[in-house]
Protein backbone atom coordinates (compact mmCIF):
# COMPACT_ATOMS: atom_id res chain seq x y z
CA UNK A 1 150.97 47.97 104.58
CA UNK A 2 153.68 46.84 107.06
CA UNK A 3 156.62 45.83 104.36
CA UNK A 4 158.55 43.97 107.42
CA UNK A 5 155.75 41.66 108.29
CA UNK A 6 154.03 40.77 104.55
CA UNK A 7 155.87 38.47 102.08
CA UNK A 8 154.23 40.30 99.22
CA UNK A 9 153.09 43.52 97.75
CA UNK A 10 150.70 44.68 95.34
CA UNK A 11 150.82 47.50 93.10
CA UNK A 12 148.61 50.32 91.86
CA UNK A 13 149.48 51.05 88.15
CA UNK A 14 148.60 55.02 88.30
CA UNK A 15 147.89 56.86 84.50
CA UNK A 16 149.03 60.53 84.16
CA UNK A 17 148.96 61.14 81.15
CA UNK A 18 150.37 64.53 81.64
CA UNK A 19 152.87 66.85 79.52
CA UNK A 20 152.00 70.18 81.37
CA UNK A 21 155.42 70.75 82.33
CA UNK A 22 157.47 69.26 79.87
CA UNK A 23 159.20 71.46 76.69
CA UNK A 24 156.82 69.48 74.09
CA UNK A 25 153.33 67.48 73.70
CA UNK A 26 153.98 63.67 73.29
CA UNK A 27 154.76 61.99 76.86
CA UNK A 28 150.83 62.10 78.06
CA UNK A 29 150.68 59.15 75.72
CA UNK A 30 153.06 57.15 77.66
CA UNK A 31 150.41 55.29 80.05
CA UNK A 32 148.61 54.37 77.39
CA UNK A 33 151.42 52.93 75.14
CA UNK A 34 152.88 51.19 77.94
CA UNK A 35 149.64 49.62 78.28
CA UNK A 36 149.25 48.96 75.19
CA UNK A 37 153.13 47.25 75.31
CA UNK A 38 151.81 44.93 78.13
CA UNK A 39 153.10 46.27 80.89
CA UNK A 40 150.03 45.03 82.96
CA UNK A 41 149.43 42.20 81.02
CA UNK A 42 153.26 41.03 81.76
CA UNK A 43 152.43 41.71 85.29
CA UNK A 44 149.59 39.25 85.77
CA UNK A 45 151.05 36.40 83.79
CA UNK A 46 153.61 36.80 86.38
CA UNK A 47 151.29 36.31 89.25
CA UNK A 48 152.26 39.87 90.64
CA UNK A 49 149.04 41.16 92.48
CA UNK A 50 148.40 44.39 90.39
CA UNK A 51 145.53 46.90 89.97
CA UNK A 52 144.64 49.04 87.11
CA UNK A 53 143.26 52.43 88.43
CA UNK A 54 143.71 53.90 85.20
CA UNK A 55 143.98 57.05 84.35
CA UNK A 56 143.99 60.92 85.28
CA UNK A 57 142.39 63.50 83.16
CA UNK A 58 145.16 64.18 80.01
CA UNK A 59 146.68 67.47 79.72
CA UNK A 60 148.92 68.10 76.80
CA UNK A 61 151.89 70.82 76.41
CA UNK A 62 151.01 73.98 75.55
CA UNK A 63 153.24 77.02 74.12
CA UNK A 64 152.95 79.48 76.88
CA UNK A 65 154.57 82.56 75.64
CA UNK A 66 153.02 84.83 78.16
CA UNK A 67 155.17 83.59 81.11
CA UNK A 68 158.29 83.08 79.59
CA UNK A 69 160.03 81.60 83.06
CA UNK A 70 156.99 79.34 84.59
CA UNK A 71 155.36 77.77 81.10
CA UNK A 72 152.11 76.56 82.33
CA UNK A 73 152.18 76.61 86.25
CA UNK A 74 148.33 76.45 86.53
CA UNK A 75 148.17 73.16 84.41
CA UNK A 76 151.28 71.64 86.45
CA UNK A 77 150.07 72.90 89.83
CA UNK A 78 146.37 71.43 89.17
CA UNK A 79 148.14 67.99 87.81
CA UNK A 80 150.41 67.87 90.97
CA UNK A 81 146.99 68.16 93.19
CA UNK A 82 145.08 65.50 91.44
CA UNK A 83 148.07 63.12 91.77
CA UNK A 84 148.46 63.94 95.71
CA UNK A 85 144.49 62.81 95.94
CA UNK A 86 144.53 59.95 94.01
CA UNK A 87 148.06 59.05 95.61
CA UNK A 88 145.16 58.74 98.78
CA UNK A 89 143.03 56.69 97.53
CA UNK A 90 145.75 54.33 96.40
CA UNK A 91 147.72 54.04 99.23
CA UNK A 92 144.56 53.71 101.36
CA UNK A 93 144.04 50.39 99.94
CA UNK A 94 147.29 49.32 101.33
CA UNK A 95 149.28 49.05 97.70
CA UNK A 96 152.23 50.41 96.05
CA UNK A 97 151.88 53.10 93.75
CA UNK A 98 153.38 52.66 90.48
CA UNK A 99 152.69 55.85 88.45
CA UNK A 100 153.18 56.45 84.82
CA UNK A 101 153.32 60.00 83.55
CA UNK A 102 153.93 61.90 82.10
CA UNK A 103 156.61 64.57 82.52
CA UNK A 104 158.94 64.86 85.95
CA UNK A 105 156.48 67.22 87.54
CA UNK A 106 154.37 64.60 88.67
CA UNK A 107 156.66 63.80 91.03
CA UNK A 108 155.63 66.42 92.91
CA UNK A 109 152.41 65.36 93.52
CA UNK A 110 153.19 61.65 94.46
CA UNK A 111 155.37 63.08 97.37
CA UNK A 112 152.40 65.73 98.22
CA UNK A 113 150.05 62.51 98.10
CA UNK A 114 152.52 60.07 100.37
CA UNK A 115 153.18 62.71 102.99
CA UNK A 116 149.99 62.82 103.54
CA UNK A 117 150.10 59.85 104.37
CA UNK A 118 152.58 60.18 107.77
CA UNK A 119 155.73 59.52 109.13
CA UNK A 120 159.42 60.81 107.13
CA UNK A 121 159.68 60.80 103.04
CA UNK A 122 162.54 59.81 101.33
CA UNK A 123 163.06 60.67 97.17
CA UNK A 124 165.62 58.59 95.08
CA UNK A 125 165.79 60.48 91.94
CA UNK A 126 167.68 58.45 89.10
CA UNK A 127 167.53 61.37 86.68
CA UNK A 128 170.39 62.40 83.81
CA UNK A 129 169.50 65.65 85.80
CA UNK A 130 169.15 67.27 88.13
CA UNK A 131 165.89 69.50 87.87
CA UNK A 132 167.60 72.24 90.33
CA UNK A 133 166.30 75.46 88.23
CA UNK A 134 163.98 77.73 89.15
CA UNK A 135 161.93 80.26 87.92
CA UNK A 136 164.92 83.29 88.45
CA UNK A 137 167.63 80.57 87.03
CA UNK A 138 165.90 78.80 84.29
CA UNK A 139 166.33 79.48 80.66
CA UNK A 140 163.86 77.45 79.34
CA UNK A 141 160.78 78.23 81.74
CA UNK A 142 159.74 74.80 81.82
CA UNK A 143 158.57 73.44 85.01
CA UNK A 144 160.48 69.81 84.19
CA UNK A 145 163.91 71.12 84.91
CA UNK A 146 162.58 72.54 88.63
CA UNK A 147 161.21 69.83 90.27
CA UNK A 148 163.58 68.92 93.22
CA UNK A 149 163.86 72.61 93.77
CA UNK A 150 160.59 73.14 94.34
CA UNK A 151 160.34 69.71 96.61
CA UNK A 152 162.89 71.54 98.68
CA UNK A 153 161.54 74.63 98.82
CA UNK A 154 162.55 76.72 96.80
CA UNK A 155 161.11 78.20 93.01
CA UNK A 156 157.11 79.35 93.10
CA UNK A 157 155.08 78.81 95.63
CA UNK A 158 152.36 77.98 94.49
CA UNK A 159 153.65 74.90 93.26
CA UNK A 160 156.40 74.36 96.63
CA UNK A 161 153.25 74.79 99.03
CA UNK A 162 150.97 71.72 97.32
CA UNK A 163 151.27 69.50 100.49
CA UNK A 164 150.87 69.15 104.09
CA UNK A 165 154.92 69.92 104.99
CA UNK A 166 156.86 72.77 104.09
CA UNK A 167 159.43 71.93 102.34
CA UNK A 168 158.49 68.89 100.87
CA UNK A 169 161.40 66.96 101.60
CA UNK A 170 164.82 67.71 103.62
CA UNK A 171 167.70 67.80 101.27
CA UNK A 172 169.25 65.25 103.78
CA UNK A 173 166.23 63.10 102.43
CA UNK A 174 167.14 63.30 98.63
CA UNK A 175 169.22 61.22 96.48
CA UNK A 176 170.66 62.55 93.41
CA UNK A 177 171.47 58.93 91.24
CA UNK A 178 172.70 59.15 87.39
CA UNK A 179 173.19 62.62 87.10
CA UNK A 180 175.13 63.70 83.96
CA UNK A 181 177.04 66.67 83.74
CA UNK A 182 178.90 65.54 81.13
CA UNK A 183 175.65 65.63 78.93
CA UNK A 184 175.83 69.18 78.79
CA UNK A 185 172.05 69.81 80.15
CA UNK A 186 173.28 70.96 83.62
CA UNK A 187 172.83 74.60 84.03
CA UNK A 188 175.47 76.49 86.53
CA UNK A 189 173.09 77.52 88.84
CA UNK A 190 172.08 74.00 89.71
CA UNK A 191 175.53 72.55 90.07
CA UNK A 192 176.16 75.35 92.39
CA UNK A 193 173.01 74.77 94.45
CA UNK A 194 174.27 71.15 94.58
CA UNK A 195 177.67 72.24 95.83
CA UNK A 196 175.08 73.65 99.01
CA UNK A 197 173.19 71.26 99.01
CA UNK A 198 173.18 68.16 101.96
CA UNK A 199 171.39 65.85 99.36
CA UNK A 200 173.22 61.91 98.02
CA UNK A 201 174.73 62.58 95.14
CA UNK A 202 176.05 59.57 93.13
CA UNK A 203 176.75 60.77 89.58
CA UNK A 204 176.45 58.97 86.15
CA UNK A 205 180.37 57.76 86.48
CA UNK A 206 179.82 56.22 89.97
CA UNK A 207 176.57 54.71 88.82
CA UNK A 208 178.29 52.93 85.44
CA UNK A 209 181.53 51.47 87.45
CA UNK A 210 179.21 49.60 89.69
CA UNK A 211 175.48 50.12 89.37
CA UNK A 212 174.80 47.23 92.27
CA UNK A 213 177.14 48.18 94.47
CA UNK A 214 176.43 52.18 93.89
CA UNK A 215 172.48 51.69 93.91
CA UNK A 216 172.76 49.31 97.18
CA UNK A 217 175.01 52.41 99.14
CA UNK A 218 172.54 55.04 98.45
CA UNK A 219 169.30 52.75 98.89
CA UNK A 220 171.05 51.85 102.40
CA UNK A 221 172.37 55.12 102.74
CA UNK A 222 168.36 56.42 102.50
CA UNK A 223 166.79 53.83 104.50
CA UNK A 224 168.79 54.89 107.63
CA UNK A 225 167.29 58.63 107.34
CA UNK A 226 163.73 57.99 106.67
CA UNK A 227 160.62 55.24 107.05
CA UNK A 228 159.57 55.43 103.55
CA UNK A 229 160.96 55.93 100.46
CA UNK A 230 160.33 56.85 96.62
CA UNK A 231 161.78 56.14 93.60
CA UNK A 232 161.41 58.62 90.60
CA UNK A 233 162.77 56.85 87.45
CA UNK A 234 163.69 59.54 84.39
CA UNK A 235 164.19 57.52 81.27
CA UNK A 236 166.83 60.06 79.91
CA UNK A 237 169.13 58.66 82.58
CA UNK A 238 169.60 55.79 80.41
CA UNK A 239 171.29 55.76 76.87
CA UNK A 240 167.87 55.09 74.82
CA UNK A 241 165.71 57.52 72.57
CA UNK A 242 162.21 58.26 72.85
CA UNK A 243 162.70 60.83 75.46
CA UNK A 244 162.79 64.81 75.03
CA UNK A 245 166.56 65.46 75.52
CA UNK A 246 168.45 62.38 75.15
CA UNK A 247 171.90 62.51 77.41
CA UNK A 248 174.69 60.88 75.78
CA UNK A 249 176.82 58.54 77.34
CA UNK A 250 174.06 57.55 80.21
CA UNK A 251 173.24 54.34 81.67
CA UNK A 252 172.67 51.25 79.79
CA UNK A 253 168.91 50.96 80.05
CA UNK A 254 169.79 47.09 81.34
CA UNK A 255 172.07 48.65 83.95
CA UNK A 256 168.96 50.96 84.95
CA UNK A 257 167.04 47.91 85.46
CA UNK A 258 169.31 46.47 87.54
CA UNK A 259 169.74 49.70 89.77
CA UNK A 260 165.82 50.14 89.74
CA UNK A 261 165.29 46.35 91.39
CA UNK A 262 167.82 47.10 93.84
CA UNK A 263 165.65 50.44 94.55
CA UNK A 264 162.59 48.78 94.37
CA UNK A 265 163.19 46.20 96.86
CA UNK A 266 163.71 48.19 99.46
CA UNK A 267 161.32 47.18 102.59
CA UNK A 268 160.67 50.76 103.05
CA UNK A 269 159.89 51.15 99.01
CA UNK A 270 156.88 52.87 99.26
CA UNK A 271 156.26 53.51 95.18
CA UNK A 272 158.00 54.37 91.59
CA UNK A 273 157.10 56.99 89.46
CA UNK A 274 158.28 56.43 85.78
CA UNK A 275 158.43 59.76 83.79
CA UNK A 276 159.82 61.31 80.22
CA UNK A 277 158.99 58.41 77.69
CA UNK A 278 157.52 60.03 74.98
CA UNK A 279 155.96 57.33 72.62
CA UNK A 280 155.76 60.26 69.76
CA UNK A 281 159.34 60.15 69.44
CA UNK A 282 159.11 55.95 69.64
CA UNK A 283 158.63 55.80 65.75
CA UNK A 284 158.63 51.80 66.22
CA UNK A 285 157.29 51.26 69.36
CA UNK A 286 160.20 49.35 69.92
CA UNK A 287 161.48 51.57 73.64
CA UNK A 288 157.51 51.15 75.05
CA UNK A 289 157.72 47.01 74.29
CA UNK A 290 161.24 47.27 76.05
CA UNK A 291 160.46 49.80 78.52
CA UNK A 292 157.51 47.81 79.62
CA UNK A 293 158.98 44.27 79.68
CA UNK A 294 161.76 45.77 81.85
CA UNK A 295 159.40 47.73 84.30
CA UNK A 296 157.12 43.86 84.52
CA UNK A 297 160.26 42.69 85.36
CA UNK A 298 161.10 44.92 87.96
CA UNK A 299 158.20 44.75 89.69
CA UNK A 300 157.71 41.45 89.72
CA UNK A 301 161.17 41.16 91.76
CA UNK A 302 160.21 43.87 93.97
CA UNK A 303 156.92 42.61 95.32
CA UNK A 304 158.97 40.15 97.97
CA UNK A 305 161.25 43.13 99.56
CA UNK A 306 164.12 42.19 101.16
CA UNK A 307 164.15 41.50 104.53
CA UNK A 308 165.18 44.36 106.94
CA UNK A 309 164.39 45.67 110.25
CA UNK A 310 162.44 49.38 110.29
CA UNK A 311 164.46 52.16 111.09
């Protein structure tokens, strides 16, 4: 789908309801539940051209006590595949991919599944972290807090070696937005590999004094290093429950919103990955009929890009 030339896109809502990697069972319900909220629904009364490909198989958290430092790398590796396929299948039809997990590891898999695909991969990654552990540095063993290291190479193989490049993506290619160190969940070792690393990095402070002006830098910033680009959206960068470690003093989930359509309307957009709601912690259901009325929102200002010339 040429983004420069078409006034419009449609999306692909992908389901994985996945928790392999996370530290807890509860977010594989998120597709549903957002669902459920009317996240589709929204999206058609809006006119935005959207199809349902439901969901992956569900895989729920598991203790794994056995491998204290990579908790259930079999059931996140075989997740990560199945995304990178169906990615395929989606983006062979010519639409955006709009996948609901699920726990960050998923992530891993979309950007197995769009390099597939050809031509340079970009990653904005509004996160309250930054997901920089790896096996040897993590003291938690959960595959959540490693993704981007394993998208740059580094961590288990197994899991760094999913797709058709090695690494996944160039640090150049990455863009650290939201970040909180003042949260506390920020282990040493990954602030020092961000001290090395080439990646964007615009932290939680820069993002709050101007989310526009912040988001539109790094989205520009991107779009000059790569054709296409993803957005991974972590609910914990924003100040709301209902996800498994809440990071005080994030984003207001409105200026999230705000960030995301500036993300999202990219011409070289080329899907959003939504990740760490957990509904089982959404005692109301209040965050999934906000959540979802925010993300209808966003896409439905995001399916005419702006204009801009391919780089």
């Amino acid at each position: 789908m040429d983004r420069n030339t078409t006034s419009s896109r449609e999306f692909a809502i992908i389901g994985v309801p996945s928790s392999a990697g996370a530290r807890r069972a509860g977010q594989e319900q998120a597709p549903s539940v957002l669902r459920a909220a009317g996240l589709v629904s929204s999206l058609e009364e809006r006119g935005v051209d959207v199809f349902d490909r439901g969901d992956l198989p569900k895989v729920v958290f598991r203790p794994d006590p056995e491998n204290p430092r990579k908790q259930n790398l079999g059931d996140v590796g075989r997740v990560a595949r199945n995304v990178a396929v169906e990615l395929g299948r989606a983006r062979g039809n010519g639409t955006c991919p709009v996948v609901l997990g699920g726990d960050c590891t998923i992530t891993i898999g979309v950007v197995a599944g769009l390099l597939r695909q050809g031509s340079s991969l970009g990653l904005i990654y509004l996160d309250g972290d930054l997901d920089l552990n790896t096996p040897e540095t993590t003291p938690s063993g959960i595959f959540d807090g490693m993704v981007t290291a394993h998208l740059v190479g580094r961590g288990d193989q197994e899991l760094a070696l999913i797709g058709p490049e090695y690494p996944l993506l160039q640090e150049s290619h990455l863009v650290y937005f939201g970040y909180n160190v003042s949260a506390g969940g920020i282990d040493p070792p990954e602030l020092s590999a961000l001290a090395r690393s080439a990646a964007l990095r615009f932290p939680v402070e820069t993002a709050r004094e101007d989310p526009i002006a912040a988001a539109s830098e790094a989205v520009a910033a991107l779009e000059g290093r790569v054709e296409r680009i993803l957005v991974h959206f972590d609910l914990d960068v924003a100040d709301t429950p209902a996800v498994d470690v809440a990071h005080s003093n994030g984003l207001p989930l409105e200026s999230t919103v705000e960030i995301l359509k500036v993300f999202m309307q990219s011409p070289k957009c080329a899907g959003l990955v939504v990740t760490e709601f957990n509904p089982a912690l959404d005692v109301d259901g209040s965050v999934a009929r906000r959540l979802a009325a925010h993300l209808a929102e966003t896409l439905s200002a995001a399916r005419h890009p702006r204009r801009g010339e391919a780089r």
